[in-house]
N, C-alpha and C. Protein backbone atom coordinates (compact mmCIF):
# COMPACT_ATOMS: atom_id res chain seq x y z
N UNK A 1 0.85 -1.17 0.00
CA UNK A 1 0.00 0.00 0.00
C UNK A 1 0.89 1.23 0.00
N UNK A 2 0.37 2.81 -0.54
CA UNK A 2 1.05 3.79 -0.95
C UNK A 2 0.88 4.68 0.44
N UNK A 3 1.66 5.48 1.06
CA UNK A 3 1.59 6.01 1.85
C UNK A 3 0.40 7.08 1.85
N UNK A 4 -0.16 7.74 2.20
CA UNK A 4 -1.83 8.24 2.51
C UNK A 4 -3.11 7.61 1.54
N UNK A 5 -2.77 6.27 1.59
CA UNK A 5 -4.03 5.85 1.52
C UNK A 5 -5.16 5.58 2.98
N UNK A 6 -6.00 5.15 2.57
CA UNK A 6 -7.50 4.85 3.72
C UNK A 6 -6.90 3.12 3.76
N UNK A 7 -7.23 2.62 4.61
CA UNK A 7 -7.07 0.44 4.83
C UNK A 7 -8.65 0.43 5.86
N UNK A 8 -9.18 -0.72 5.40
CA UNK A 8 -9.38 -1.16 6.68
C UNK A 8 -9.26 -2.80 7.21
N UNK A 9 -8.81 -2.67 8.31
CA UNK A 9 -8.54 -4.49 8.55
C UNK A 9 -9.98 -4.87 9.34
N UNK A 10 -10.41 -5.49 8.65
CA UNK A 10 -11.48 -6.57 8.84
C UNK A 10 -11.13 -7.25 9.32
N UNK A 11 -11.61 -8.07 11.01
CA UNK A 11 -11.37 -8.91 11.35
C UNK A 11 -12.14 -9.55 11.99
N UNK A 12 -12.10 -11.11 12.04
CA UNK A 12 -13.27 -12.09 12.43
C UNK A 12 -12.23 -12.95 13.78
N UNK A 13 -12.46 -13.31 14.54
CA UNK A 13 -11.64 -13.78 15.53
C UNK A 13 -12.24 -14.69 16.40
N UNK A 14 -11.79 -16.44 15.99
CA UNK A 14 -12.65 -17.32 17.03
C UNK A 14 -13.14 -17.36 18.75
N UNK A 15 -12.16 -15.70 19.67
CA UNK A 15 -12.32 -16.13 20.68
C UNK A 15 -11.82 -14.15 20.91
N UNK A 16 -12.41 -13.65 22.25
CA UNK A 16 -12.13 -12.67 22.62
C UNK A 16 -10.99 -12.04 22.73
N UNK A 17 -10.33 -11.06 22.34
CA UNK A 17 -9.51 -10.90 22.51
C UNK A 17 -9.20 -8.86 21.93
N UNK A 18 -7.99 -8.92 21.77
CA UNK A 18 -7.71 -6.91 21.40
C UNK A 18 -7.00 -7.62 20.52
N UNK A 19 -6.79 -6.81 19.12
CA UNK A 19 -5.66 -6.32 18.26
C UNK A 19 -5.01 -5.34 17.99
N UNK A 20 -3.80 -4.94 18.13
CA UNK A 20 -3.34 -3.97 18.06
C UNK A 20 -2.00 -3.59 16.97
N UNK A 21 -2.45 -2.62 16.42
CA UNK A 21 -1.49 -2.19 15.12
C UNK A 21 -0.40 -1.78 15.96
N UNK A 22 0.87 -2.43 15.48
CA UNK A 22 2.24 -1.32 16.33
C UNK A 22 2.52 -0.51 15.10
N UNK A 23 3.10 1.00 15.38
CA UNK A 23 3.39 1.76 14.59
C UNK A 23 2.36 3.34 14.22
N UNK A 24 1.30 2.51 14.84
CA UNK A 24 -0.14 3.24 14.90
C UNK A 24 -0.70 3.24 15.93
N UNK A 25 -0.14 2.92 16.94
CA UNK A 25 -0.66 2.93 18.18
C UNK A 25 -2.40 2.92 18.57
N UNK A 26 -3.10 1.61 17.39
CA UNK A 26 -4.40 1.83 17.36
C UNK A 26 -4.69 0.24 18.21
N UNK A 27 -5.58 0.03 18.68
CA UNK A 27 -6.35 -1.17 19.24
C UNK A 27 -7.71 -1.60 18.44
N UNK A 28 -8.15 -2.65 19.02
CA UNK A 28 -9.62 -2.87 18.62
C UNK A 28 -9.96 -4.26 19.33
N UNK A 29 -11.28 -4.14 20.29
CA UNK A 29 -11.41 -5.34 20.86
C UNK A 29 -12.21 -6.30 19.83
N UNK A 30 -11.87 -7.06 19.98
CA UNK A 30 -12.76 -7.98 18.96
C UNK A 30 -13.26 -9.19 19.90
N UNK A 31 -14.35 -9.92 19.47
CA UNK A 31 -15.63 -10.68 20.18
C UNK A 31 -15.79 -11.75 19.17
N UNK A 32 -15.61 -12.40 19.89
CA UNK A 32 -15.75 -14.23 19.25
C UNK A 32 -16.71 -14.30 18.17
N UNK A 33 -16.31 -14.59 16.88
CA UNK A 33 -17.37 -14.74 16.02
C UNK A 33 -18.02 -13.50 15.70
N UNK A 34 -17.60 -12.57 15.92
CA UNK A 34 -18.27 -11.20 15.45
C UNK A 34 -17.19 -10.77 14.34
N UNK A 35 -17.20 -9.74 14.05
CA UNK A 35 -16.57 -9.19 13.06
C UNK A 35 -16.01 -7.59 13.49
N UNK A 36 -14.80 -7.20 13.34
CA UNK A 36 -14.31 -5.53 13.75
C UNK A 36 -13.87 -5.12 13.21
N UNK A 37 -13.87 -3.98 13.00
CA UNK A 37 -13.55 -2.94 11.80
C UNK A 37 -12.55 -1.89 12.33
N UNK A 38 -11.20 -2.03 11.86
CA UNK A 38 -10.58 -0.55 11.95
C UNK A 38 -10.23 -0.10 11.07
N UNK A 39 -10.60 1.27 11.18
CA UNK A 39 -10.56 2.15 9.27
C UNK A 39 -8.90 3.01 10.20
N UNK A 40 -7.92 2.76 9.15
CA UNK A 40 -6.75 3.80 9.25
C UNK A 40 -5.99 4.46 7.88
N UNK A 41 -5.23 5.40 8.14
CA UNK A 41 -4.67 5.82 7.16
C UNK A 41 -3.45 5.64 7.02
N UNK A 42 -2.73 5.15 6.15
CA UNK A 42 -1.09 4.88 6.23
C UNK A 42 -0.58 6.15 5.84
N UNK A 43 -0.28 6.70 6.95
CA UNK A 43 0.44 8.42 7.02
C UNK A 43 1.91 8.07 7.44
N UNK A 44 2.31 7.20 6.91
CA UNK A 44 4.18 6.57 7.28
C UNK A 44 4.13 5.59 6.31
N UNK A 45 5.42 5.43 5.74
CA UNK A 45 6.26 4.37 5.38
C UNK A 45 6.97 3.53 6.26
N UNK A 46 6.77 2.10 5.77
CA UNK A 46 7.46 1.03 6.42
C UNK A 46 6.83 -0.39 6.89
N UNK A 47 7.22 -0.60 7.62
CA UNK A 47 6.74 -2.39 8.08
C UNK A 47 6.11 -2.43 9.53
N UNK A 48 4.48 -2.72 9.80
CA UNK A 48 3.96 -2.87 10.93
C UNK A 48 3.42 -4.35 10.88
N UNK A 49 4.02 -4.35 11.75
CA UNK A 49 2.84 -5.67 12.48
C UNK A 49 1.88 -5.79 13.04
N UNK A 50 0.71 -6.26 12.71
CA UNK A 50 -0.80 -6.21 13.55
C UNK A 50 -0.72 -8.04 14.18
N UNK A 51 -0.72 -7.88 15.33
CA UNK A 51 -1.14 -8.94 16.40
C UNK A 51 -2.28 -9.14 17.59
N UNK A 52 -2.20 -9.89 17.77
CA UNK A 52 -3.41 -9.95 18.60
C UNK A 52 -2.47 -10.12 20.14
N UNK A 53 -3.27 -9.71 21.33
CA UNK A 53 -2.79 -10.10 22.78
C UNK A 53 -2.71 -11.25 23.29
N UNK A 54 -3.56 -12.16 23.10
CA UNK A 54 -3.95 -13.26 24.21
C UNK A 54 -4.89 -14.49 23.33
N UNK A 55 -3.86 -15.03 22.89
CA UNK A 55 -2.41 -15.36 22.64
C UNK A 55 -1.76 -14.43 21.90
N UNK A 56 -0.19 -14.11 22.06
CA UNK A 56 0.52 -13.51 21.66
C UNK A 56 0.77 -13.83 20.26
N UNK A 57 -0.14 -13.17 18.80
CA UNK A 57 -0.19 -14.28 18.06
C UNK A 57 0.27 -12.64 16.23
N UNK A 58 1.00 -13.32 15.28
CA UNK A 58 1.12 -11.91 14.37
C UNK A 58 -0.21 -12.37 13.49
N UNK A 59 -0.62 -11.59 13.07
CA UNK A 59 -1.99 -11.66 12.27
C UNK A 59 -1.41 -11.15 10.50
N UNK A 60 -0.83 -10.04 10.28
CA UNK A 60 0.10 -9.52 9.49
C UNK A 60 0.75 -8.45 9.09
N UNK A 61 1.76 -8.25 8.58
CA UNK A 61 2.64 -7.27 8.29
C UNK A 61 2.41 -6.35 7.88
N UNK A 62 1.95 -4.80 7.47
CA UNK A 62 1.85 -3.91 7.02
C UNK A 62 2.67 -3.55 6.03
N UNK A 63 3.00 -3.32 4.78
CA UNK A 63 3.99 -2.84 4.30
C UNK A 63 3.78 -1.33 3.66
N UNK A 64 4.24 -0.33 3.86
CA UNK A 64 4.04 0.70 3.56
C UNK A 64 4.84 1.33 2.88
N UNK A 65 4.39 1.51 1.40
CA UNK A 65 5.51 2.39 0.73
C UNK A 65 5.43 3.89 0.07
């Protein structure tokens, strides 16, 4: 993705838990079998990782160019 574009990560998650973008210092709780939405803007270049807490688990890489 090009640096100031809009993303959003859609996510579906078998069991409760937060995800959190590093680099963006954004969260989002997400609920078993539901679905969560975070709308962001890639206002940086480079490589983030989005993971989840509990389990300590990477979901995926951001690449920003």
């Amino acid at each position: 993705m090009s640096k100031g574009e809009r993303f959003v990560l859609d996510i579906t998650s078998d069991r409760d838990d937060k995800v959190h973008v590093h680099g963006f210092d954004k969260e989002v709780d997400v609920a078993a079998g539901k679905r969560a939405k975070l709308e962001l803007v890639a206002d940086r270049t480079g490589r983030y990782e989005v993971e989840s807490h509990d389990p300590a688990l990477l979901i995926v890489v951001l690449q920003i160019r």
